[in-house]
Protein backbone atom coordinates (compact mmCIF):
# COMPACT_ATOMS: atom_id res chain seq x y z
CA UNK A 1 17.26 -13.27 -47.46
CA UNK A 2 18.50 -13.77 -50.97
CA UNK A 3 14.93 -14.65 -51.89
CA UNK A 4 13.35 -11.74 -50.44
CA UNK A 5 15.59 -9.58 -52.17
CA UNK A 6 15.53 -11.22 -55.62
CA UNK A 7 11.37 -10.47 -54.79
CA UNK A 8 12.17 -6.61 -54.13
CA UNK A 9 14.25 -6.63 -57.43
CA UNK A 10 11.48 -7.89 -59.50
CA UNK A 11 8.75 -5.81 -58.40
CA UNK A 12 11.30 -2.61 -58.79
CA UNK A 13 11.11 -3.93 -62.09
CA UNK A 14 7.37 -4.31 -62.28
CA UNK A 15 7.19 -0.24 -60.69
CA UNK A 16 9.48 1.00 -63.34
CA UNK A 17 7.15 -0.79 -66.28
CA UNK A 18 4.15 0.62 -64.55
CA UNK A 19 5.51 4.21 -64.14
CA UNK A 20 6.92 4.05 -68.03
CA UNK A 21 3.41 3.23 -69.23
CA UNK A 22 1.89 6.33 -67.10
CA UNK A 23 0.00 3.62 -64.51
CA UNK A 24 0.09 5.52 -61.32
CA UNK A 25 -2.84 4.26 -60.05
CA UNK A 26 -1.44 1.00 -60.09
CA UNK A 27 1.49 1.66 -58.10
CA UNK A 28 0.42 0.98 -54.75
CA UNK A 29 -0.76 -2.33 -55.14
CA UNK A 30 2.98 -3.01 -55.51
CA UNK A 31 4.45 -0.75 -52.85
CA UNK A 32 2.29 -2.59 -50.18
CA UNK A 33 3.93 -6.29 -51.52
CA UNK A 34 7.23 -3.96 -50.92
CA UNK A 35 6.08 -3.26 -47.90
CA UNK A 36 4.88 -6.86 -46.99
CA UNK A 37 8.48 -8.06 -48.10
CA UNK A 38 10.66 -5.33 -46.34
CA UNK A 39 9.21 -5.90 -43.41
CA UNK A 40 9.14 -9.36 -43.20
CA UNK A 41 13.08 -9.56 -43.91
CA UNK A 42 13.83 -7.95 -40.57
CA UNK A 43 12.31 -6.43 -36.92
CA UNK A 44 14.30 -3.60 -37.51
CA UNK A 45 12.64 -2.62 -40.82
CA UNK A 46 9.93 -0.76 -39.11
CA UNK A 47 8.67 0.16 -35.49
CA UNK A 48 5.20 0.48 -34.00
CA UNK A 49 4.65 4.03 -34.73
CA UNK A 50 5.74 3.36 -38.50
CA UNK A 51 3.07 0.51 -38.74
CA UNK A 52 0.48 2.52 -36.72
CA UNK A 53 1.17 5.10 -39.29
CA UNK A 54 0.81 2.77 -42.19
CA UNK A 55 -2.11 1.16 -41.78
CA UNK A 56 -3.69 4.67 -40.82
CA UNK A 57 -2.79 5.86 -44.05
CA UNK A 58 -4.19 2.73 -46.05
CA UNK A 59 -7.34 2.42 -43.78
CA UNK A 60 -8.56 6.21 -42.68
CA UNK A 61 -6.60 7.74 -45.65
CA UNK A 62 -7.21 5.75 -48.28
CA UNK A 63 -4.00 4.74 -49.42
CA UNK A 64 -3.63 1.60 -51.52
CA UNK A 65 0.53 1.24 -50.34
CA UNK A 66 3.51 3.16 -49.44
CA UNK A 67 7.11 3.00 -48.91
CA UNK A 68 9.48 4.59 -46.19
CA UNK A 69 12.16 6.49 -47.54
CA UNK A 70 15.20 7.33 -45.46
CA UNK A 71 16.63 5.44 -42.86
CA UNK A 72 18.10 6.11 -39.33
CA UNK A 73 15.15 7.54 -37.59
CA UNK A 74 13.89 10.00 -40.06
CA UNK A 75 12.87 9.82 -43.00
CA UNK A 76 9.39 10.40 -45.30
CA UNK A 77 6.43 8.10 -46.72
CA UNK A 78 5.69 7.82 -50.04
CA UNK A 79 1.75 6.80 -50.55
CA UNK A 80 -0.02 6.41 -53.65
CA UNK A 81 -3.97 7.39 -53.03
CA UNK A 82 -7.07 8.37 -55.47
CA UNK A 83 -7.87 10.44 -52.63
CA UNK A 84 -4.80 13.11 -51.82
CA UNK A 85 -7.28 15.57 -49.80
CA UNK A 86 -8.60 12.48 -47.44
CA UNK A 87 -4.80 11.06 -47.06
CA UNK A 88 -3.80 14.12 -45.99
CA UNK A 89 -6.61 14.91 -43.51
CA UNK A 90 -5.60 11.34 -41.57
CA UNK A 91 -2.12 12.25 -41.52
CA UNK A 92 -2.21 15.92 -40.27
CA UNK A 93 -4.45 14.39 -37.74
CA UNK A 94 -1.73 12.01 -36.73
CA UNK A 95 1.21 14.90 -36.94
CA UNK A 96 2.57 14.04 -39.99
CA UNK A 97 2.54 17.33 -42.52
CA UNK A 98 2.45 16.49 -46.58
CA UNK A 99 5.60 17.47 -48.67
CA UNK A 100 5.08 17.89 -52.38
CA UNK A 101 7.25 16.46 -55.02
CA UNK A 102 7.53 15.53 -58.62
CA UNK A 103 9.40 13.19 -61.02
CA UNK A 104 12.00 14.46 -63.28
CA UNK A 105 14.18 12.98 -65.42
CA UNK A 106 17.60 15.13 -65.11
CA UNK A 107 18.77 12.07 -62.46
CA UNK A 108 20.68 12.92 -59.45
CA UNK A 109 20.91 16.67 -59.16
CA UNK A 110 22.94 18.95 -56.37
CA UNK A 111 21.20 21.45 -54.87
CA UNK A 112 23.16 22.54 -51.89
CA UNK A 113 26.74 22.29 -51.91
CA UNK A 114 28.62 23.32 -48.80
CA UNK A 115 31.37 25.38 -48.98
C-alpha cells in the first residue's frame, strides 16, 4: 500500500509539471497510470458500472485517461480527450451529461455558505 501511494504521489507530481508547462494533451496518459494504480490498491475503488463507463469513454469516446472525483456513490469524471464533441456523444449515450469547468488559481473558494 505504501508503494502504491508513494506511485500516486509521484505522478501528482509529474501532472502538476505537465499542467505548469501548458501540456494538456499529455495529461491523460498519466491519469490512466492513476487509474491503473487506484484501482489496483483496492475492490472498493471502483464498481462495474464505473469501469464500464471508463473504458467507454477511452474506447468509443476517445479519451486517453480519467479520474473519478468524489467518493461515496456520487461523484464526476474528469477525462482528458482531443476529441470533446465525440467524448461527449458516448457519454450522453450512456446517461452521463458533461459539466463544464475551468482552472483558476484563487485556491479554495466558498460559494455557498449556509446560514
Amino acid at each position: 500500500m505504501l508503494s502504491a501511494l508513494h506511485f500516486t504521489k509521484q505522478l501528482g507530481r509529474e501532472i502538476r509539471s505537465l499542467l505548469e508547462a501548458g501540456k494538456t494533451a499529455e495529461l491523460g496518459g498519466l491519469m490512466h497510470e492513476h487509474w491503473l494504480n487506484k484501482r489496483g490498491r483496492s475492490v472498493g475503488m471502483s464498481s462495474d458500472r464505473i469501469d464500464e463507463l471508463y473504458a467507454l469513454a477511452r474506447k468509443e469516446g476517445g479519451a486517453t485517461g480519467g479520474k473519478l472525483v468524489g467518493a461515496g456513490g456520487g461523484g464526476f469524471f474528469l477525462f482528458q480527450t482531443e476529441d470533446r464533441r465525440r467524448l461527449r456523444d458516448s457519454m450522453t449515450r450512456a446517461g452521463l451529461s458533461e459539466m463544464d469547468f475551468t482552472f483558476d488559481f484563487d485556491g479554495s473558494v466558498v460559494l455557498m455558505r449556509n446560514a
